[in-house]
PDB file of N, CA and C in Angstrom:
ATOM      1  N   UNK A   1     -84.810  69.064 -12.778  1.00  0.00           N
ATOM      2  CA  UNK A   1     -84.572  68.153 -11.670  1.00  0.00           C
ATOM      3  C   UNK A   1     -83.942  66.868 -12.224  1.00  0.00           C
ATOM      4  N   UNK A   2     -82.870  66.292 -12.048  1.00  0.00           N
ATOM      5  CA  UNK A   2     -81.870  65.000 -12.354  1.00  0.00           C
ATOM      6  C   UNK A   2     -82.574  64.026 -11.369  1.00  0.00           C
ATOM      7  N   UNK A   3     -82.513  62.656 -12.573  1.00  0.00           N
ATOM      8  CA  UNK A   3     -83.098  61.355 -11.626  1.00  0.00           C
ATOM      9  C   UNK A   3     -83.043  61.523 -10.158  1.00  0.00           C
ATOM     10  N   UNK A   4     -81.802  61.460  -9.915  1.00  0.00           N
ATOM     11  CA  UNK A   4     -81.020  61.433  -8.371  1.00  0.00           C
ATOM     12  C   UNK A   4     -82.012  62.104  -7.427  1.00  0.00           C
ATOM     13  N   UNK A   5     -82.174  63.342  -7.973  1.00  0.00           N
ATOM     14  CA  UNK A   5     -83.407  64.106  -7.202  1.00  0.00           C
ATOM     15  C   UNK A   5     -84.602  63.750  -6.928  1.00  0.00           C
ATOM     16  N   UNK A   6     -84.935  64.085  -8.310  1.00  0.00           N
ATOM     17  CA  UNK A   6     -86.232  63.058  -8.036  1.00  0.00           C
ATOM     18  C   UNK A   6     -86.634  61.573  -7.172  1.00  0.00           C
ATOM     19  N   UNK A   7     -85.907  60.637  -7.962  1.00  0.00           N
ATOM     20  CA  UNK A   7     -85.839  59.733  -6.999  1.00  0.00           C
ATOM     21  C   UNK A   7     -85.997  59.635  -5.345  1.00  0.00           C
ATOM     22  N   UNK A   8     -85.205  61.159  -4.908  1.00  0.00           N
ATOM     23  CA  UNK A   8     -85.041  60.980  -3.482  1.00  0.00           C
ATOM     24  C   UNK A   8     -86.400  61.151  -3.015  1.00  0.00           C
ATOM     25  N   UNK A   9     -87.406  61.305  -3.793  1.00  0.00           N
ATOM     26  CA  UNK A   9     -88.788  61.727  -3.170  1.00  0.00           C
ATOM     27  C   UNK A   9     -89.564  60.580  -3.289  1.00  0.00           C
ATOM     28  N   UNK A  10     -89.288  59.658  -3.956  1.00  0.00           N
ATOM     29  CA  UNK A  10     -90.189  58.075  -4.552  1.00  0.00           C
ATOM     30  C   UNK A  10     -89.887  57.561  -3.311  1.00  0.00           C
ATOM     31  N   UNK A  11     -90.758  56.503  -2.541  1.00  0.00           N
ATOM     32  CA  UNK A  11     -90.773  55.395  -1.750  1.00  0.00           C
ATOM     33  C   UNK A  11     -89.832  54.102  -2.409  1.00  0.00           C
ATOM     34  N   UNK A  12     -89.684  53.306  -1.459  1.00  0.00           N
ATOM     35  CA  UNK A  12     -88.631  51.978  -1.876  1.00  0.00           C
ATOM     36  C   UNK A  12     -89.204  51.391  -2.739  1.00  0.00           C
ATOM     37  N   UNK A  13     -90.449  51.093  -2.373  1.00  0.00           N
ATOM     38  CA  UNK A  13     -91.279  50.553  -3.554  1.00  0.00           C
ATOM     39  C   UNK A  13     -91.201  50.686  -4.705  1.00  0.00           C
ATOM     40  N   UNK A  14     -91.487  52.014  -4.843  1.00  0.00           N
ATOM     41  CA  UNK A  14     -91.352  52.491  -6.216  1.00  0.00           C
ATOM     42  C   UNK A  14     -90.134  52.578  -6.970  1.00  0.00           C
ATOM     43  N   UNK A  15     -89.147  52.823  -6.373  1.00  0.00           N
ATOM     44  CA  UNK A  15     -87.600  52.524  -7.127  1.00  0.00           C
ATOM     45  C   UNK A  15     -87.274  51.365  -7.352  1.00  0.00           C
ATOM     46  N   UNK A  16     -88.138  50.391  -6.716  1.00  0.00           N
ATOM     47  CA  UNK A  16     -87.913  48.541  -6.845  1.00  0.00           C
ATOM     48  C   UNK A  16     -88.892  48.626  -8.217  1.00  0.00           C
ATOM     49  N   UNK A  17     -89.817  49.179  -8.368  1.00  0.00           N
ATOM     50  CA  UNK A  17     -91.183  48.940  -9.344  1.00  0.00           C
ATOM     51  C   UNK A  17     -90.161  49.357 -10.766  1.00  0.00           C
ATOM     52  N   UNK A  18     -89.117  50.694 -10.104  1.00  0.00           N
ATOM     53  CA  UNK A  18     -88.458  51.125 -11.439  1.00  0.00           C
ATOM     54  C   UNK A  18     -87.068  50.146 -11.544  1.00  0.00           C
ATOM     55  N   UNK A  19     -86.928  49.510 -11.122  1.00  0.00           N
ATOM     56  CA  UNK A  19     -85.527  48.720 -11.113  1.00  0.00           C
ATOM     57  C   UNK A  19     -86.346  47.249 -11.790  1.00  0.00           C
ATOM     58  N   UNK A  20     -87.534  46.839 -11.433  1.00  0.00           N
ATOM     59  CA  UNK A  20     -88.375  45.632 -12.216  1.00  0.00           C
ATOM     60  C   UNK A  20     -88.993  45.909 -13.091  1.00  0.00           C
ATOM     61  N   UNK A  21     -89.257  46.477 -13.605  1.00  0.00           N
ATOM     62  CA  UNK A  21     -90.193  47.189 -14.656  1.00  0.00           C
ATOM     63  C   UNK A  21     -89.174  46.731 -16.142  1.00  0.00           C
ATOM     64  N   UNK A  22     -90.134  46.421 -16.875  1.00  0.00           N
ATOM     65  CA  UNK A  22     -90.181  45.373 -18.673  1.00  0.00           C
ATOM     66  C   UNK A  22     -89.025  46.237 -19.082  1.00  0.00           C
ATOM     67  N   UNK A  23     -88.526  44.761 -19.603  1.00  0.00           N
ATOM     68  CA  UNK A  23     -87.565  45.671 -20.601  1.00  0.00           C
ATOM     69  C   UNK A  23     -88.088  46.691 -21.459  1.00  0.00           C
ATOM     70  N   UNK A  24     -86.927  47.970 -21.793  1.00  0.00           N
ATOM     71  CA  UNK A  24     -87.603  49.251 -22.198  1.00  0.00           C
ATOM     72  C   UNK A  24     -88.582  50.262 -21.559  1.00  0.00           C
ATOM     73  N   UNK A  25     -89.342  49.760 -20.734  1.00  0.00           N
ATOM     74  CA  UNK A  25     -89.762  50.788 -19.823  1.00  0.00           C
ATOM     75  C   UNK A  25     -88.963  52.230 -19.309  1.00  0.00           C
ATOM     76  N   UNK A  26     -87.514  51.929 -19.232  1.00  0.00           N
ATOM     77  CA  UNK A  26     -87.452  53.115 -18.410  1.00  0.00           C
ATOM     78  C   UNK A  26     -85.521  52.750 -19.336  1.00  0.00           C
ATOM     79  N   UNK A  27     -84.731  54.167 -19.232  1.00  0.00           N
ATOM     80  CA  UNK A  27     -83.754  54.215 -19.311  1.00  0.00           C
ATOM     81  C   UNK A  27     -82.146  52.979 -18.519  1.00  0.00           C
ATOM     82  N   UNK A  28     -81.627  52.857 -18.669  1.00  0.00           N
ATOM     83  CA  UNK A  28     -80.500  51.972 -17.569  1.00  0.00           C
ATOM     84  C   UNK A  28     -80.223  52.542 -17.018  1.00  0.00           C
ATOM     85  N   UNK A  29     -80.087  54.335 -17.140  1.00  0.00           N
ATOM     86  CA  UNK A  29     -79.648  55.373 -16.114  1.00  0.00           C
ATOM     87  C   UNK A  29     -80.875  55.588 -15.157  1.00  0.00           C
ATOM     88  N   UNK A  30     -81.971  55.631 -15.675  1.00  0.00           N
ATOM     89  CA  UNK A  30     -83.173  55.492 -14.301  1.00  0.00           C
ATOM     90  C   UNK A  30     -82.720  54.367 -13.618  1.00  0.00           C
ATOM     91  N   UNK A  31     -82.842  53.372 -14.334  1.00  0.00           N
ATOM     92  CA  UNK A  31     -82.431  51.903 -13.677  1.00  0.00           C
ATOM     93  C   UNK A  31     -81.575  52.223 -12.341  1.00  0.00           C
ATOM     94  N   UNK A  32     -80.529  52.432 -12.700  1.00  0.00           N
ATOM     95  CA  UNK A  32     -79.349  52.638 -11.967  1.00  0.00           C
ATOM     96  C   UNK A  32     -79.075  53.702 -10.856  1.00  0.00           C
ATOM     97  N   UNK A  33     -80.281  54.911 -11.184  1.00  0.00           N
ATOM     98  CA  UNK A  33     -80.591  55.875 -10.219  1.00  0.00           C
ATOM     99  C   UNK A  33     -81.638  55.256  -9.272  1.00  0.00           C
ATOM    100  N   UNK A  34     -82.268  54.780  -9.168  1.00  0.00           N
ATOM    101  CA  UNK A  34     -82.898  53.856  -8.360  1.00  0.00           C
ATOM    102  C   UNK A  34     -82.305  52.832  -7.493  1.00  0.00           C
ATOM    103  N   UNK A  35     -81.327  52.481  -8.126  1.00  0.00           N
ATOM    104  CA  UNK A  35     -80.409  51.533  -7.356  1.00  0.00           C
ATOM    105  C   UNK A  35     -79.254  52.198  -6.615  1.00  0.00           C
ATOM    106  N   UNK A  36     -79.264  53.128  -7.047  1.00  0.00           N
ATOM    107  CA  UNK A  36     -77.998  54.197  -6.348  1.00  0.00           C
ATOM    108  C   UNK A  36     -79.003  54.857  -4.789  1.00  0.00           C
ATOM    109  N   UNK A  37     -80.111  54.830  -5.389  1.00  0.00           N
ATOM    110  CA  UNK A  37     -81.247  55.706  -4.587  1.00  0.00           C
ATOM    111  C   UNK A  37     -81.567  54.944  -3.129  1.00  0.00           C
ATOM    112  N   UNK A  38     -81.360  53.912  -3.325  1.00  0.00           N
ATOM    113  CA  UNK A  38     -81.878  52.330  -2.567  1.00  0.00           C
ATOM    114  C   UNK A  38     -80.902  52.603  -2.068  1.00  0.00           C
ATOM    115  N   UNK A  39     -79.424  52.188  -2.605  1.00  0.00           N
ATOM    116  CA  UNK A  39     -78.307  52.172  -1.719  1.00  0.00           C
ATOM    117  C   UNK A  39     -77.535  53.122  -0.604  1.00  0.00           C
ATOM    118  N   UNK A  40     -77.832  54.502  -0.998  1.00  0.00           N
ATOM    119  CA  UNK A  40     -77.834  55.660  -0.341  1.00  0.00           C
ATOM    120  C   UNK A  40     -78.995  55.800   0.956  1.00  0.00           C
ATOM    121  N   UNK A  41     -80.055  55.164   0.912  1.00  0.00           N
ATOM    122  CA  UNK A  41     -81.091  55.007   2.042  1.00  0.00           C
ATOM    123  C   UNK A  41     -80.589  53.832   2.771  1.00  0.00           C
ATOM    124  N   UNK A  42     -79.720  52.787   2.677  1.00  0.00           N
ATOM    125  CA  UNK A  42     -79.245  51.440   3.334  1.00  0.00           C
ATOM    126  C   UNK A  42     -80.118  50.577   3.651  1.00  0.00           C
ATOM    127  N   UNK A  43     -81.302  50.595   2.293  1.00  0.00           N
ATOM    128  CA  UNK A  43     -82.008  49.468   2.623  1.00  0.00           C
ATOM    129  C   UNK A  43     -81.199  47.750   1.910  1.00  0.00           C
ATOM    130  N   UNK A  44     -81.542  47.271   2.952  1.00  0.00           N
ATOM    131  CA  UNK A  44     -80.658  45.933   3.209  1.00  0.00           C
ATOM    132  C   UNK A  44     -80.908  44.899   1.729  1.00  0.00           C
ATOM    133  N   UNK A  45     -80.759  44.206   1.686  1.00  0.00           N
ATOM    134  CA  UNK A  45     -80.423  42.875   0.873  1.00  0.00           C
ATOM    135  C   UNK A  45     -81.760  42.242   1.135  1.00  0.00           C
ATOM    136  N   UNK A  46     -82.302  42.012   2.390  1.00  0.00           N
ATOM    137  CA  UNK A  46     -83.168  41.703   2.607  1.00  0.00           C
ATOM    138  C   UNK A  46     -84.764  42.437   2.441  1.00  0.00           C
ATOM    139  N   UNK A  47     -84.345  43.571   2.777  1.00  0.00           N
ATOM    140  CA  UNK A  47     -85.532  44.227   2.454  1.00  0.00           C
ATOM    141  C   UNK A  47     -85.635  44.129   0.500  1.00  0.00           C
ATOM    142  N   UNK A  48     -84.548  44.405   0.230  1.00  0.00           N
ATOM    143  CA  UNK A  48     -84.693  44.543  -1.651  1.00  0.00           C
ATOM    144  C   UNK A  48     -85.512  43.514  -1.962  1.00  0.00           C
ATOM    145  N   UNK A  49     -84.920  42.013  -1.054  1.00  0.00           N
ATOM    146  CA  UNK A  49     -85.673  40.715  -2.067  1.00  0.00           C
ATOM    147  C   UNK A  49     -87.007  40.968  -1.381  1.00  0.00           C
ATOM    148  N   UNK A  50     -87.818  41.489  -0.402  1.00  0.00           N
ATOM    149  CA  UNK A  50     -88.664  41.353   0.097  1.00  0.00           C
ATOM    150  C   UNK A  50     -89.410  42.221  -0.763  1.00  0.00           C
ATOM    151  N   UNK A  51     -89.412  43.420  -1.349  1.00  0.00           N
ATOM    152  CA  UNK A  51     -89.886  43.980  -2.390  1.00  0.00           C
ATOM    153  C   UNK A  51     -89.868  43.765  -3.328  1.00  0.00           C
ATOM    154  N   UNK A  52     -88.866  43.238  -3.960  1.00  0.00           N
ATOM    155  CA  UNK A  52     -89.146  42.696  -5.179  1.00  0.00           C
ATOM    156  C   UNK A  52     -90.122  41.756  -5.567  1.00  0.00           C
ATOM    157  N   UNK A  53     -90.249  40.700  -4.404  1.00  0.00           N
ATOM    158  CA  UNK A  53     -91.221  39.772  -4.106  1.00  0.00           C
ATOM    159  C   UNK A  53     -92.838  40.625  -4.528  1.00  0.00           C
ATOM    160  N   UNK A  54     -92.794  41.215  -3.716  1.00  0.00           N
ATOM    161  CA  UNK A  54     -94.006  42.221  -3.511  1.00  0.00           C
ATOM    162  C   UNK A  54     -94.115  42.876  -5.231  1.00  0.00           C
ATOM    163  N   UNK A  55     -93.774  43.309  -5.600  1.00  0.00           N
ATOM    164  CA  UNK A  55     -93.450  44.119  -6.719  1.00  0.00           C
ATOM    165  C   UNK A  55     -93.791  42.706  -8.282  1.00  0.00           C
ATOM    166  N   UNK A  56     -92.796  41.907  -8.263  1.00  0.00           N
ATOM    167  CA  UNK A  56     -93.140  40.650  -9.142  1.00  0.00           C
ATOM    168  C   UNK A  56     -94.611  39.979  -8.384  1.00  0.00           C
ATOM    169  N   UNK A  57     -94.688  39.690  -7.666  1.00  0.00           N
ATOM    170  CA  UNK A  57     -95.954  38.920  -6.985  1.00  0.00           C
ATOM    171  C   UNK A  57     -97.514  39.892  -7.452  1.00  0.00           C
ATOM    172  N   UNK A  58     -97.672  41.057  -7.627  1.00  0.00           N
ATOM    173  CA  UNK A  58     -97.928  42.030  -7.853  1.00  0.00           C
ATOM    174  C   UNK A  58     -98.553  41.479  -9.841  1.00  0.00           C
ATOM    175  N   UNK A  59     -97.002  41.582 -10.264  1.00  0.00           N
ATOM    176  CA  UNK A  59     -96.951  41.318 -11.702  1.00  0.00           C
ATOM    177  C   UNK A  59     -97.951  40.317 -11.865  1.00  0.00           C
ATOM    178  N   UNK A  60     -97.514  38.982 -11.342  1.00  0.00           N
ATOM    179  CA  UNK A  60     -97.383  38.113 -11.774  1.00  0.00           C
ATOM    180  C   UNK A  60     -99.121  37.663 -11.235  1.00  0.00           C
ATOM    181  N   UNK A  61     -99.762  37.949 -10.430  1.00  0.00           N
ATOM    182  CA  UNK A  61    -101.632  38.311 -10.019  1.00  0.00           C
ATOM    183  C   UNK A  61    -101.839  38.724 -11.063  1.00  0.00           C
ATOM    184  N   UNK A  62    -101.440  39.986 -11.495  1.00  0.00           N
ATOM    185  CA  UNK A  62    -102.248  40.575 -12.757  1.00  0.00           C
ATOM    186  C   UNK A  62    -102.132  39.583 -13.895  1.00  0.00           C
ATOM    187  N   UNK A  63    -101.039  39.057 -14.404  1.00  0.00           N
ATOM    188  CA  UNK A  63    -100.759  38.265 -15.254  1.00  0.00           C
ATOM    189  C   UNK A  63    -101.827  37.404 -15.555  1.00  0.00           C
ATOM    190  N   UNK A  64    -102.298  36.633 -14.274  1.00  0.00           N
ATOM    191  CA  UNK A  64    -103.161  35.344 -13.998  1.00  0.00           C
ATOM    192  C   UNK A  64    -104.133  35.270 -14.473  1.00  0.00           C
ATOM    193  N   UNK A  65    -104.505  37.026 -13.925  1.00  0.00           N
ATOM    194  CA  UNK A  65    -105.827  37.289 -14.409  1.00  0.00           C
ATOM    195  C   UNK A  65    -106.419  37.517 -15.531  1.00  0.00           C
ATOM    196  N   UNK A  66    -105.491  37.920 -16.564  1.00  0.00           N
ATOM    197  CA  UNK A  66    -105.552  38.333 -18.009  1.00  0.00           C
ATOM    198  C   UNK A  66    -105.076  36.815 -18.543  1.00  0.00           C
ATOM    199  N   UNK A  67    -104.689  35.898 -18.258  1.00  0.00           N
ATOM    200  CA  UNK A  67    -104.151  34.629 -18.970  1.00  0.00           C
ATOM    201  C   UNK A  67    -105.360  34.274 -19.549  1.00  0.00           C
ATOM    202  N   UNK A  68    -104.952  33.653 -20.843  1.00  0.00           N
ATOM    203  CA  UNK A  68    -105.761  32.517 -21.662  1.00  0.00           C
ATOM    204  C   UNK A  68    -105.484  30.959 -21.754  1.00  0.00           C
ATOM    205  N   UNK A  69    -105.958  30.295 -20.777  1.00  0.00           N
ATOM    206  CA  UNK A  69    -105.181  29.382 -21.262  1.00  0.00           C
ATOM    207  C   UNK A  69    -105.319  28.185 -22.640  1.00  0.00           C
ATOM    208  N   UNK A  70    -106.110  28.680 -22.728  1.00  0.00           N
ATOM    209  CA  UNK A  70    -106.134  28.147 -24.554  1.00  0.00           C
ATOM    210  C   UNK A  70    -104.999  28.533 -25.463  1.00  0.00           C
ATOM    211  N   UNK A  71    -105.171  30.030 -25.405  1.00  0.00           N
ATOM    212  CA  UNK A  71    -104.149  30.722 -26.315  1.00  0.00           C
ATOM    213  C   UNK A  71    -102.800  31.169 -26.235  1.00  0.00           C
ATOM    214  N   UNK A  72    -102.764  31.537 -24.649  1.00  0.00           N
ATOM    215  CA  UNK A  72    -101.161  31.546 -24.642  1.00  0.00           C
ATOM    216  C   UNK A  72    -100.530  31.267 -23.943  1.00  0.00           C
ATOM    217  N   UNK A  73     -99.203  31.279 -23.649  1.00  0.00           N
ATOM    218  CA  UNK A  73     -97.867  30.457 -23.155  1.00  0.00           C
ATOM    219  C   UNK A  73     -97.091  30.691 -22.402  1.00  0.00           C
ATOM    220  N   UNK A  74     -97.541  30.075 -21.394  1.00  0.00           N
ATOM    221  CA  UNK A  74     -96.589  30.549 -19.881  1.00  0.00           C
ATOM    222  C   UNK A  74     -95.278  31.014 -19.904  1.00  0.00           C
ATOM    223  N   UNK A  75     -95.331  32.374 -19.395  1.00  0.00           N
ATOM    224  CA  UNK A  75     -93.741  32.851 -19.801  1.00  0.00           C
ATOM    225  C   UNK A  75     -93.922  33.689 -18.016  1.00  0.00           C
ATOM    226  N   UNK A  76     -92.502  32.995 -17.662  1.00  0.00           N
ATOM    227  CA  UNK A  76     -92.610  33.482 -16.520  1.00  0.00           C
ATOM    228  C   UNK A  76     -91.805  35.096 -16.265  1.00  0.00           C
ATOM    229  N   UNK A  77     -91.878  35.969 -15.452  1.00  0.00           N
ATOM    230  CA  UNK A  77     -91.686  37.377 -15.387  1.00  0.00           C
ATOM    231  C   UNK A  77     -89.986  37.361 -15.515  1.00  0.00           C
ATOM    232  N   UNK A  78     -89.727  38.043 -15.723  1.00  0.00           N
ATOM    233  CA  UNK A  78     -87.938  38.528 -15.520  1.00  0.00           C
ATOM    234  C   UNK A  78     -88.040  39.078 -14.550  1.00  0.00           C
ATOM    235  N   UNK A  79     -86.888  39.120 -13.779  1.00  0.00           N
ATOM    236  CA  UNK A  79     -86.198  39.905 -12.416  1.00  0.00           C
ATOM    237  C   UNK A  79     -85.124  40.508 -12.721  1.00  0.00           C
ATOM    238  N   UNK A  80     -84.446  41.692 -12.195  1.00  0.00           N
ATOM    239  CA  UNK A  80     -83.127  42.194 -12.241  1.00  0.00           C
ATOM    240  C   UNK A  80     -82.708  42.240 -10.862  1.00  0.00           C
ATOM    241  N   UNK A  81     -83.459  41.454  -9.897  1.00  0.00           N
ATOM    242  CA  UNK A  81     -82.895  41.208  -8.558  1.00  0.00           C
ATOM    243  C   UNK A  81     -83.250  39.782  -7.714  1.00  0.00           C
ATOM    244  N   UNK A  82     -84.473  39.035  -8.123  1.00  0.00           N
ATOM    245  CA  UNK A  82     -84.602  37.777  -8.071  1.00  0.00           C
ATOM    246  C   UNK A  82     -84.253  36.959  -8.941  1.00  0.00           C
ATOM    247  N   UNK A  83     -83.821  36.153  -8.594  1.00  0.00           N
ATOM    248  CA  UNK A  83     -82.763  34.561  -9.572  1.00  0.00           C
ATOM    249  C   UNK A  83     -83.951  33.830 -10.271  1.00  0.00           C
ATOM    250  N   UNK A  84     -83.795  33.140 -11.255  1.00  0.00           N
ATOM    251  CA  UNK A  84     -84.723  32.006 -11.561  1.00  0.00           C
ATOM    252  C   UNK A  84     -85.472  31.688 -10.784  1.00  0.00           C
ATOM    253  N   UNK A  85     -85.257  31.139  -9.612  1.00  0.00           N
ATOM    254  CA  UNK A  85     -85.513  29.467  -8.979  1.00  0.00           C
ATOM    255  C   UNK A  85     -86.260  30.750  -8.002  1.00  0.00           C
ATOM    256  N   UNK A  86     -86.054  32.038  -7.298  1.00  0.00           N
ATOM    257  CA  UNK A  86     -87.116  32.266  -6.553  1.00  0.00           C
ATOM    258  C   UNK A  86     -88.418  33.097  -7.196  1.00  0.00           C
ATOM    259  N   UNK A  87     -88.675  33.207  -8.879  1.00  0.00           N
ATOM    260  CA  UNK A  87     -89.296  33.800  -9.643  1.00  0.00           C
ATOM    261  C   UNK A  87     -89.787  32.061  -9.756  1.00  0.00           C
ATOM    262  N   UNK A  88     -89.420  31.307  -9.978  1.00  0.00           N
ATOM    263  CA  UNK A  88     -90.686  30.059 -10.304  1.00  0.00           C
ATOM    264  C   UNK A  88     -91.195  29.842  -8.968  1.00  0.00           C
ATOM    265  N   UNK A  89     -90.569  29.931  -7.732  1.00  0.00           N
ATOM    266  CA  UNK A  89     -91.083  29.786  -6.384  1.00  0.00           C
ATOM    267  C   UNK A  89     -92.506  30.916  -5.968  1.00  0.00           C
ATOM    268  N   UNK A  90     -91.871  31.782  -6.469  1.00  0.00           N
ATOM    269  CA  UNK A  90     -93.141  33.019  -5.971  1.00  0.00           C
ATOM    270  C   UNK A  90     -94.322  32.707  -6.877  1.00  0.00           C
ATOM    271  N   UNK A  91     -94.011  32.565  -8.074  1.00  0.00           N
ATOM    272  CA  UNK A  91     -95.114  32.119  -9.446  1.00  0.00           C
ATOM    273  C   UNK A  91     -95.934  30.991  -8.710  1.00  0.00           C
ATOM    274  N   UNK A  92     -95.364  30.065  -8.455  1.00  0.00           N
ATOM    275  CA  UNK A  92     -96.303  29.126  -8.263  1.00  0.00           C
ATOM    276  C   UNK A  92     -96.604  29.745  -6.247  1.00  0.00           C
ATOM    277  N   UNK A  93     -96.693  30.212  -5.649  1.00  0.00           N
ATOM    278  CA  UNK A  93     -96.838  30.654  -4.764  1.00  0.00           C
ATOM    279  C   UNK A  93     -98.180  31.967  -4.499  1.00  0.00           C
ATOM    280  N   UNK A  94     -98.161  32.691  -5.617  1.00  0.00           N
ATOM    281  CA  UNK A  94     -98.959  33.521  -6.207  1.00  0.00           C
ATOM    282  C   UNK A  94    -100.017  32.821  -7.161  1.00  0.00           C
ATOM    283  N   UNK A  95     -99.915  31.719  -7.448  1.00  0.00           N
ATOM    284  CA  UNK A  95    -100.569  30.577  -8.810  1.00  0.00           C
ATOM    285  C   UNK A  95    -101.559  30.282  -7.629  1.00  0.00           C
ATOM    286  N   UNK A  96    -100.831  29.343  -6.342  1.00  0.00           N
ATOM    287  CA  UNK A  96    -102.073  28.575  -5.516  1.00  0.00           C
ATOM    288  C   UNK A  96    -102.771  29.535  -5.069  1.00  0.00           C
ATOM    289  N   UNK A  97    -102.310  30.386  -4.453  1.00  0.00           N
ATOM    290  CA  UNK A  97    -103.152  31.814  -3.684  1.00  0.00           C
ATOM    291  C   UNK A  97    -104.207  32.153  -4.736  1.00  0.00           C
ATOM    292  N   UNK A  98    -104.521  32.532  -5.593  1.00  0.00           N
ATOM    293  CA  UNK A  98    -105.037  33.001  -6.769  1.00  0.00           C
ATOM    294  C   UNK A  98    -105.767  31.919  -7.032  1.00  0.00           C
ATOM    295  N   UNK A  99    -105.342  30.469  -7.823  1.00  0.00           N
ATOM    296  CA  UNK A  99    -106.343  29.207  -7.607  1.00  0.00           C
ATOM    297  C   UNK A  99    -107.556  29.741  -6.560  1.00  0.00           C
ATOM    298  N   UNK A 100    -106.917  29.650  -5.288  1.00  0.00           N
ATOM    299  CA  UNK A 100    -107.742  29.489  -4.293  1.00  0.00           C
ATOM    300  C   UNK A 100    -108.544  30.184  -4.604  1.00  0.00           C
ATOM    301  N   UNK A 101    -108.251  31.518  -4.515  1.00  0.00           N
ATOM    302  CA  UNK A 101    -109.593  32.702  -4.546  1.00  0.00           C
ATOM    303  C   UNK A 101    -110.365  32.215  -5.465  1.00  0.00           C
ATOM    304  N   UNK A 102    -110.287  31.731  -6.995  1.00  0.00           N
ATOM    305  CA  UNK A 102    -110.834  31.449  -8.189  1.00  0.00           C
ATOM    306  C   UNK A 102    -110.905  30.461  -8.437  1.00  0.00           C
ATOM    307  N   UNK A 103    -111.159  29.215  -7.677  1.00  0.00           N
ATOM    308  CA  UNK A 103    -111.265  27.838  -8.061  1.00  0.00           C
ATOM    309  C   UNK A 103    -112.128  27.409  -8.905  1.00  0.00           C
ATOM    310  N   UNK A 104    -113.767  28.228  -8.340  1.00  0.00           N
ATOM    311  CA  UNK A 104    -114.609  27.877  -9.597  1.00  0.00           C
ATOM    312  C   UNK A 104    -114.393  28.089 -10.768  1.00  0.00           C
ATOM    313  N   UNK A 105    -113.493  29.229 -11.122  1.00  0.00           N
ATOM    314  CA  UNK A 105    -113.518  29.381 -12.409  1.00  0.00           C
ATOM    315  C   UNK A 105    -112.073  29.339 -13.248  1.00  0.00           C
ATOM    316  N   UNK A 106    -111.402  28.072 -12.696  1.00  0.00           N
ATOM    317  CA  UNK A 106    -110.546  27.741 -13.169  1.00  0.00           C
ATOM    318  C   UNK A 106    -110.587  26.330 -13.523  1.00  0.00           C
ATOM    319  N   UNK A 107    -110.247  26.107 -15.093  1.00  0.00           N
ATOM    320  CA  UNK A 107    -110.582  24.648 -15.959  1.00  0.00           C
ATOM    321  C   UNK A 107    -108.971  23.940 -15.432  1.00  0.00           C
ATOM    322  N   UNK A 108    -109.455  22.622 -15.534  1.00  0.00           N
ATOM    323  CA  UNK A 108    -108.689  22.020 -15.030  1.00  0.00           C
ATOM    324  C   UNK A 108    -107.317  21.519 -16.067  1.00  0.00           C
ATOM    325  N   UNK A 109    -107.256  22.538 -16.907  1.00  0.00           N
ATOM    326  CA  UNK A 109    -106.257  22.633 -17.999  1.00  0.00           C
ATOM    327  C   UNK A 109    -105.358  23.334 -17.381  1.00  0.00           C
ATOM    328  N   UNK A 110    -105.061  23.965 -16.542  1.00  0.00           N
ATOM    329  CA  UNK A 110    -104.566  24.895 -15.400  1.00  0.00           C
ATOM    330  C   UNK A 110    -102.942  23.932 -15.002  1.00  0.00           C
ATOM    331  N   UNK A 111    -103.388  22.550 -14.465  1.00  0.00           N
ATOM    332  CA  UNK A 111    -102.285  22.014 -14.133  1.00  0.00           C
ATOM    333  C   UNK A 111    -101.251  21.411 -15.283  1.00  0.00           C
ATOM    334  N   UNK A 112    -101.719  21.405 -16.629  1.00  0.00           N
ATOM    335  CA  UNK A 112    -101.193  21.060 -17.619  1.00  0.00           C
ATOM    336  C   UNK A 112    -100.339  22.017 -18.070  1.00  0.00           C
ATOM    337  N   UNK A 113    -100.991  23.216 -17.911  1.00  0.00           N
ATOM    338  CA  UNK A 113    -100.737  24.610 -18.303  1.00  0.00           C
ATOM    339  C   UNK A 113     -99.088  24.816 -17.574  1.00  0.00           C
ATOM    340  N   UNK A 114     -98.923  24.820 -15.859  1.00  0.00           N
ATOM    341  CA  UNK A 114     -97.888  24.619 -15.229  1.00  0.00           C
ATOM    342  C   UNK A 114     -97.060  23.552 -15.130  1.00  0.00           C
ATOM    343  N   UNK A 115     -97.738  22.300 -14.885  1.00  0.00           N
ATOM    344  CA  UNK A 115     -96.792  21.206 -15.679  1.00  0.00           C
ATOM    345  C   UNK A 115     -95.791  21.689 -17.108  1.00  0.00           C
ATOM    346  N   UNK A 116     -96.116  22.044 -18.029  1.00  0.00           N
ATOM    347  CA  UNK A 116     -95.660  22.444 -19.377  1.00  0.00           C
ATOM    348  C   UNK A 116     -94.531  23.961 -18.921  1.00  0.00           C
ATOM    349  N   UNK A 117     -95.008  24.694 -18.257  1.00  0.00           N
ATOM    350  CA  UNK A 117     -93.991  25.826 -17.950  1.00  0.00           C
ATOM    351  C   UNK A 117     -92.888  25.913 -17.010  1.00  0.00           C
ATOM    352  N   UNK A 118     -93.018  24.721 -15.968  1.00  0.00           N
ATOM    353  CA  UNK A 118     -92.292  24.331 -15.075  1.00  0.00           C
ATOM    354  C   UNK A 118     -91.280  23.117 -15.448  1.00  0.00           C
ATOM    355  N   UNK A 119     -91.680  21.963 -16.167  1.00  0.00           N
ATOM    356  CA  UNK A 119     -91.506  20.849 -16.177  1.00  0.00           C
ATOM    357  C   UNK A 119     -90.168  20.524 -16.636  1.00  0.00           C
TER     358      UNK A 119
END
């Protein structure tokens, strides 16, 4: 069975998960069969950034949760379909949401922490 195929059976989601997914994870030809896969279904421009959102926002929760902030160093996610400026927007968007839930148990080294990765 060739990507193409396969693919046609994955949800949008999941071809966005394979189009965002770490460098090395997956081939440029998966990459690209996913994006061929997307484009052949005519999901819009809008729907893509709306998943991707979903998909990095996703990342970037888990991230939070595993952070140290003693030990290591805010590195914000890569996109191959969101720009800079809406990957620091969602980060800190996903940051307060997350605060919230976890306020108690977040030291107030937190805003230094984003000050320093944003600034």
């Amino acid at each position: 069975m060739t990507l193409t195929e396969r693919y046609k059976l994955f949800s949008s989601e999941a071809l966005v998960q394979i189009i965002e997914s770490e460098e090395g994870d997956y081939t440029n030809e998966a990459i690209e069969a996913a994006r061929a896969e997307l484009k052949t279904r005519g999901v819009t421009n809008d729907d893509l950034l709306s998943l991707s959102r979903k998909v990095i926002g996703e990342r970037i929760k888990t991230y939070l949760e595993n952070f140290d902030v003693i030990n290591d160093q805010l590195e914000l996610p890569k996109s191959r379909i969101l720009n800079e400026e809406e990957i620091k927007l969602l980060f800190q968007t996903v940051f307060a949401h997350w605060k919230s839930e976890n306020d108690d148990m977040i030291p107030d080294s937190w805003k230094y922490v984003l000050g320093a990765g944003f600034g």
